[in-house]
PDB file of N, CA and C in Angstrom:
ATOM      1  N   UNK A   1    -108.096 -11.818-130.484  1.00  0.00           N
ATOM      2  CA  UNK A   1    -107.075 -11.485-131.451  1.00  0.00           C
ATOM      3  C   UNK A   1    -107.331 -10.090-132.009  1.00  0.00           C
ATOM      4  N   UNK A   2    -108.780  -9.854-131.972  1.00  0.00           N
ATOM      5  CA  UNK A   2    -108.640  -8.508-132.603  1.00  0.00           C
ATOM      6  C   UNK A   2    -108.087  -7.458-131.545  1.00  0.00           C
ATOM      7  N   UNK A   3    -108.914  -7.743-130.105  1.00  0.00           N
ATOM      8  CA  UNK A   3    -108.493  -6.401-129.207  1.00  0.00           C
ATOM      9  C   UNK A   3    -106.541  -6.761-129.445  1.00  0.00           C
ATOM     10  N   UNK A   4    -105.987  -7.553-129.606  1.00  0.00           N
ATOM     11  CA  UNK A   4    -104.469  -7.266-129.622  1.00  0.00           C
ATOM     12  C   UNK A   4    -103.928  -7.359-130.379  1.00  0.00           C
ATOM     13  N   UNK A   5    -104.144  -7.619-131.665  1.00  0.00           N
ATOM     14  CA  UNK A   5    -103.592  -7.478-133.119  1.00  0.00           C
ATOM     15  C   UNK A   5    -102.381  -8.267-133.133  1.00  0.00           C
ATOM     16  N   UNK A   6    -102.605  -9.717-132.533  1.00  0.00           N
ATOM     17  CA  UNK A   6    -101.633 -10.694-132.140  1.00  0.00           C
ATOM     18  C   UNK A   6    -102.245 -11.726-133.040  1.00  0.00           C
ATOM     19  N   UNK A   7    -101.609 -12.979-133.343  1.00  0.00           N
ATOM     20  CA  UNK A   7    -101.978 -14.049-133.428  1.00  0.00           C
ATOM     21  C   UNK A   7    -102.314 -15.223-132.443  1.00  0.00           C
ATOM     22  N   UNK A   8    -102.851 -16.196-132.908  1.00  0.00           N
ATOM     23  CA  UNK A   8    -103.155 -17.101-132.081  1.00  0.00           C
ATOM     24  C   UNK A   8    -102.432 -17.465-130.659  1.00  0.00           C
ATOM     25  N   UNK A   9    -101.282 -17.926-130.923  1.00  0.00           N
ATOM     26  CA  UNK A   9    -100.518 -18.068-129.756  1.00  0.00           C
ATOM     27  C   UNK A   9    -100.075 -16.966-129.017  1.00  0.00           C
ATOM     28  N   UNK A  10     -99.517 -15.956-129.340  1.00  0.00           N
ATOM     29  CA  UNK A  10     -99.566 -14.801-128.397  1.00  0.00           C
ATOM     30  C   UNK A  10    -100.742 -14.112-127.352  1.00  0.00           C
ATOM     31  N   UNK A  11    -101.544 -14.087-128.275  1.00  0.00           N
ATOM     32  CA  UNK A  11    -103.433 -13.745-127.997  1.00  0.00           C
ATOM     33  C   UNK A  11    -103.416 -15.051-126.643  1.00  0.00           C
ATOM     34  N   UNK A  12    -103.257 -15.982-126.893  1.00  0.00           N
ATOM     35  CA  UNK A  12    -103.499 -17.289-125.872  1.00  0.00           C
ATOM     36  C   UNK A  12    -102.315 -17.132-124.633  1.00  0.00           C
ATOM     37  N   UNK A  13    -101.416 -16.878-124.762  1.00  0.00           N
ATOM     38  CA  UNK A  13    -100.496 -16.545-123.332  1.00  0.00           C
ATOM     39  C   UNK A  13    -100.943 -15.297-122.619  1.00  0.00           C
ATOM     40  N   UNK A  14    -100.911 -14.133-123.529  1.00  0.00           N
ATOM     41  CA  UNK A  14    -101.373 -13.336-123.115  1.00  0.00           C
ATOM     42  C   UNK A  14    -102.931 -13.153-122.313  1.00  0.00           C
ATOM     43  N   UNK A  15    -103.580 -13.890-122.113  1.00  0.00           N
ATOM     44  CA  UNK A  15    -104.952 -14.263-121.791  1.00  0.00           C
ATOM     45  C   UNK A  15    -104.460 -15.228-120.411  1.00  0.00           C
ATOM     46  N   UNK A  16    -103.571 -15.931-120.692  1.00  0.00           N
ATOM     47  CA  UNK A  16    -103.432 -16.570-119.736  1.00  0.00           C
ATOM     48  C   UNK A  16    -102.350 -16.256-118.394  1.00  0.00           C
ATOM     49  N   UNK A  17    -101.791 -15.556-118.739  1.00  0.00           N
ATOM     50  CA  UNK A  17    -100.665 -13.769-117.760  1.00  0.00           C
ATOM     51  C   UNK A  17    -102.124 -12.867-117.235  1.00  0.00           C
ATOM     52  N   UNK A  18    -102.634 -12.876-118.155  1.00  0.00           N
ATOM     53  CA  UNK A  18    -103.876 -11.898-116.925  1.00  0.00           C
ATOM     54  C   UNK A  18    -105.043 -12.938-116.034  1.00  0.00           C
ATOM     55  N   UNK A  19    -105.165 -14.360-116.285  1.00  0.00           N
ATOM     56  CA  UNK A  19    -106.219 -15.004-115.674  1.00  0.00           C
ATOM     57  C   UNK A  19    -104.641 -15.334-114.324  1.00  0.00           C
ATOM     58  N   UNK A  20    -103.936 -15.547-114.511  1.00  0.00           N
ATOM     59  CA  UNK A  20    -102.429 -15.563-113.676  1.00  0.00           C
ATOM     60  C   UNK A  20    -102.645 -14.553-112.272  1.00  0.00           C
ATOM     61  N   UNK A  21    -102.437 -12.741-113.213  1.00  0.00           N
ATOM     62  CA  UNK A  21    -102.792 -11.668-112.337  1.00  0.00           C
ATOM     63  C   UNK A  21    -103.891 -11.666-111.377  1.00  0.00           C
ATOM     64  N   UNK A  22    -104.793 -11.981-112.237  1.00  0.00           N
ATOM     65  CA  UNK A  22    -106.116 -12.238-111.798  1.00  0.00           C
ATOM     66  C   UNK A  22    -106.677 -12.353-110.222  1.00  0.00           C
ATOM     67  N   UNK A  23    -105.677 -13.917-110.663  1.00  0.00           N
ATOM     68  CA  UNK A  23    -105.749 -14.973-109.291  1.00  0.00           C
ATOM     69  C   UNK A  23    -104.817 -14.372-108.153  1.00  0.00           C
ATOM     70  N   UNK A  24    -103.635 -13.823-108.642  1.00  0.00           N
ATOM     71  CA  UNK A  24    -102.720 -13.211-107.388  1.00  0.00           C
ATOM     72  C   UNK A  24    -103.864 -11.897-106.822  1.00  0.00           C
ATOM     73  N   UNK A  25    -104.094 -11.393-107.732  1.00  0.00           N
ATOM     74  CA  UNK A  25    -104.869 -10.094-106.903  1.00  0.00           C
ATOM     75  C   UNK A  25    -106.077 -10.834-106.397  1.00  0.00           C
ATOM     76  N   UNK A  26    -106.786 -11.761-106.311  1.00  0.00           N
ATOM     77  CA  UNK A  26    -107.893 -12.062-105.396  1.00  0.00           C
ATOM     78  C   UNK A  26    -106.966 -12.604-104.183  1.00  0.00           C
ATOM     79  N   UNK A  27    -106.084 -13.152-104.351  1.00  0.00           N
ATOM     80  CA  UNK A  27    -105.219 -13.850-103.280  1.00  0.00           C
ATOM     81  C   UNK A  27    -105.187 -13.037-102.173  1.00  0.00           C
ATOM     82  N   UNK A  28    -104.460 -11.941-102.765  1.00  0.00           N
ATOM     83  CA  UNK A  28    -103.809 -10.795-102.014  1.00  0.00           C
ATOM     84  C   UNK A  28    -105.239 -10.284-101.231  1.00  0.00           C
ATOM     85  N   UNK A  29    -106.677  -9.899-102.160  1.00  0.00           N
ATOM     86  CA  UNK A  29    -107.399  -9.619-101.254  1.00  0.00           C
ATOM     87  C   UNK A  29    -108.569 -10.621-100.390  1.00  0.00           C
ATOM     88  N   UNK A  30    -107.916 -11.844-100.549  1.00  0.00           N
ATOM     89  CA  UNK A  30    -108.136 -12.614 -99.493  1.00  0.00           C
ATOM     90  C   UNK A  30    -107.667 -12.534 -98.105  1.00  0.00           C
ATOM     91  N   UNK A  31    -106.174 -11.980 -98.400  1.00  0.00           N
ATOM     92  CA  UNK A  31    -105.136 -11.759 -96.477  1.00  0.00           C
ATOM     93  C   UNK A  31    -105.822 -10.295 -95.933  1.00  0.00           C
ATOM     94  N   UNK A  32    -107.138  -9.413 -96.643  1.00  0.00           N
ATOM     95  CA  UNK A  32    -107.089  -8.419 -95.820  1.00  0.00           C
ATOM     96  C   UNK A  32    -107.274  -8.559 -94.544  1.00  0.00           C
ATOM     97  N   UNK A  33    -107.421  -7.752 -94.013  1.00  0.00           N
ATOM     98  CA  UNK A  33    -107.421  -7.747 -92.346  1.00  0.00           C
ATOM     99  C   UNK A  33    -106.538  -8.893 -91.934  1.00  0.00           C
ATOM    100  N   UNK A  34    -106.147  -9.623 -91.867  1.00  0.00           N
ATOM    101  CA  UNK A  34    -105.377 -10.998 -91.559  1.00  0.00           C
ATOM    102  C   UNK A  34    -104.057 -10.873 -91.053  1.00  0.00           C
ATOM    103  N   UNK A  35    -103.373  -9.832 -92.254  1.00  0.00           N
ATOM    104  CA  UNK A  35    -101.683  -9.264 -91.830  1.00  0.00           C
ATOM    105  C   UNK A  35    -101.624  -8.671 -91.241  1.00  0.00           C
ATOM    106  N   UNK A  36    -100.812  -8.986 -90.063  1.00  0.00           N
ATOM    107  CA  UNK A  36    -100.446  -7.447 -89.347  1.00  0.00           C
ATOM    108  C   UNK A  36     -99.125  -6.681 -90.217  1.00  0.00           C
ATOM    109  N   UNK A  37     -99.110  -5.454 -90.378  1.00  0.00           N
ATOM    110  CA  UNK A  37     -97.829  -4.354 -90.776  1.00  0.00           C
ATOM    111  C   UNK A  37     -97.906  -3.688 -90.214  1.00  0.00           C
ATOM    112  N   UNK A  38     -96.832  -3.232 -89.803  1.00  0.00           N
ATOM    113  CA  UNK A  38     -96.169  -2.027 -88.820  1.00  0.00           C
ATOM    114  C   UNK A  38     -95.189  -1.775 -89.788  1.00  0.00           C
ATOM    115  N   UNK A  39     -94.979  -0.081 -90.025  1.00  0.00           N
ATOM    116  CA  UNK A  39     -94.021   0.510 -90.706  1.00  0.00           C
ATOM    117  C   UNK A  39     -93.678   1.785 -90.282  1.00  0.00           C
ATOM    118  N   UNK A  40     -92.446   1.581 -90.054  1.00  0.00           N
ATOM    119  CA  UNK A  40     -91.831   3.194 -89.865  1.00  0.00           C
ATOM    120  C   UNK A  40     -91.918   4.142 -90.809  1.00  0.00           C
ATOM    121  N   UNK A  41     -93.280   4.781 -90.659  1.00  0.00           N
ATOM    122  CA  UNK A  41     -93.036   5.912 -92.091  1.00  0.00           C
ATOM    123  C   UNK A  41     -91.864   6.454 -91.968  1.00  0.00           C
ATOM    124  N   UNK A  42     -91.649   6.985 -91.317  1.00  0.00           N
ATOM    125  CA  UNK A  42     -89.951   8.179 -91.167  1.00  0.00           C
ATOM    126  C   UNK A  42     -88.749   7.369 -91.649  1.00  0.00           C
ATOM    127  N   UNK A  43     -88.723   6.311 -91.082  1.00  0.00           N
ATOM    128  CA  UNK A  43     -87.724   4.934 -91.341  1.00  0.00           C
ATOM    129  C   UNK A  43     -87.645   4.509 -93.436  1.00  0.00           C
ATOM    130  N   UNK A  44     -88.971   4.487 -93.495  1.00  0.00           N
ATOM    131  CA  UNK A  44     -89.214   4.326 -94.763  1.00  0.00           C
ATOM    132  C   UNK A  44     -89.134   5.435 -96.126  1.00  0.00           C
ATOM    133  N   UNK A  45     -89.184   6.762 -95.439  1.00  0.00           N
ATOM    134  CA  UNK A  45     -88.986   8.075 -96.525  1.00  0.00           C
ATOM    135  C   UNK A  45     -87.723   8.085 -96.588  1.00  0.00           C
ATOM    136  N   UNK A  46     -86.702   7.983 -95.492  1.00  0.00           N
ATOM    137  CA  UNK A  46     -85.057   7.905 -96.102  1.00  0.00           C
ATOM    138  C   UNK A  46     -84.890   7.176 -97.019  1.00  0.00           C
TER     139      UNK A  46
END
Protein backbone atom coordinates (compact mmCIF):
# COMPACT_ATOMS: atom_id res chain seq x y z
CA UNK A 1 0.00 0.00 0.00
CA UNK A 2 2.66 2.30 0.54
CA UNK A 3 4.69 1.67 -2.84
CA UNK A 4 1.01 2.66 -4.46
CA UNK A 5 -0.70 5.01 -2.32
CA UNK A 6 -3.85 2.78 -2.86
CA UNK A 7 -5.92 1.13 -0.41
CA UNK A 8 -6.48 -2.25 0.48
CA UNK A 9 -8.45 -3.53 -2.31
CA UNK A 10 -6.87 -1.79 -5.13
CA UNK A 11 -3.20 -2.57 -3.67
CA UNK A 12 -4.70 -6.42 -3.78
CA UNK A 13 -5.87 -6.52 -7.60
CA UNK A 14 -3.24 -4.70 -8.54
CA UNK A 15 -0.72 -7.36 -7.13
CA UNK A 16 -2.71 -9.78 -8.57
CA UNK A 17 -2.63 -8.16 -12.66
CA UNK A 18 1.14 -8.43 -12.21
CA UNK A 19 1.41 -12.17 -10.58
CA UNK A 20 -1.28 -12.58 -13.94
CA UNK A 21 1.66 -10.82 -16.25
CA UNK A 22 3.99 -12.65 -14.55
CA UNK A 23 2.75 -16.04 -15.50
CA UNK A 24 1.99 -15.01 -19.28
CA UNK A 25 5.61 -13.84 -19.66
CA UNK A 26 7.13 -17.17 -18.28
CA UNK A 27 4.59 -18.88 -20.62
CA UNK A 28 5.67 -17.08 -23.54
CA UNK A 29 9.30 -17.91 -22.54
CA UNK A 30 8.54 -21.37 -22.23
CA UNK A 31 7.56 -21.69 -26.44
CA UNK A 32 11.21 -20.41 -27.14
CA UNK A 33 12.77 -22.25 -29.75
CA UNK A 34 9.49 -24.35 -30.19
CA UNK A 35 7.65 -21.75 -32.75
CA UNK A 36 8.44 -21.64 -35.96
CA UNK A 37 7.91 -17.71 -37.61
CA UNK A 38 8.55 -16.77 -40.88
CA UNK A 39 7.93 -13.09 -41.71
CA UNK A 40 8.08 -11.02 -44.61
CA UNK A 41 10.03 -8.10 -43.39
CA UNK A 42 9.28 -6.09 -46.69
CA UNK A 43 5.61 -7.52 -46.53
CA UNK A 44 5.48 -6.27 -42.96
CA UNK A 45 7.07 -2.45 -43.28
CA UNK A 46 4.10 -1.54 -45.73
Amino acid sequence: MKLTGKGVTPTILEGLREIERRAKRSALRGLRGKVRLELDLEGTRR
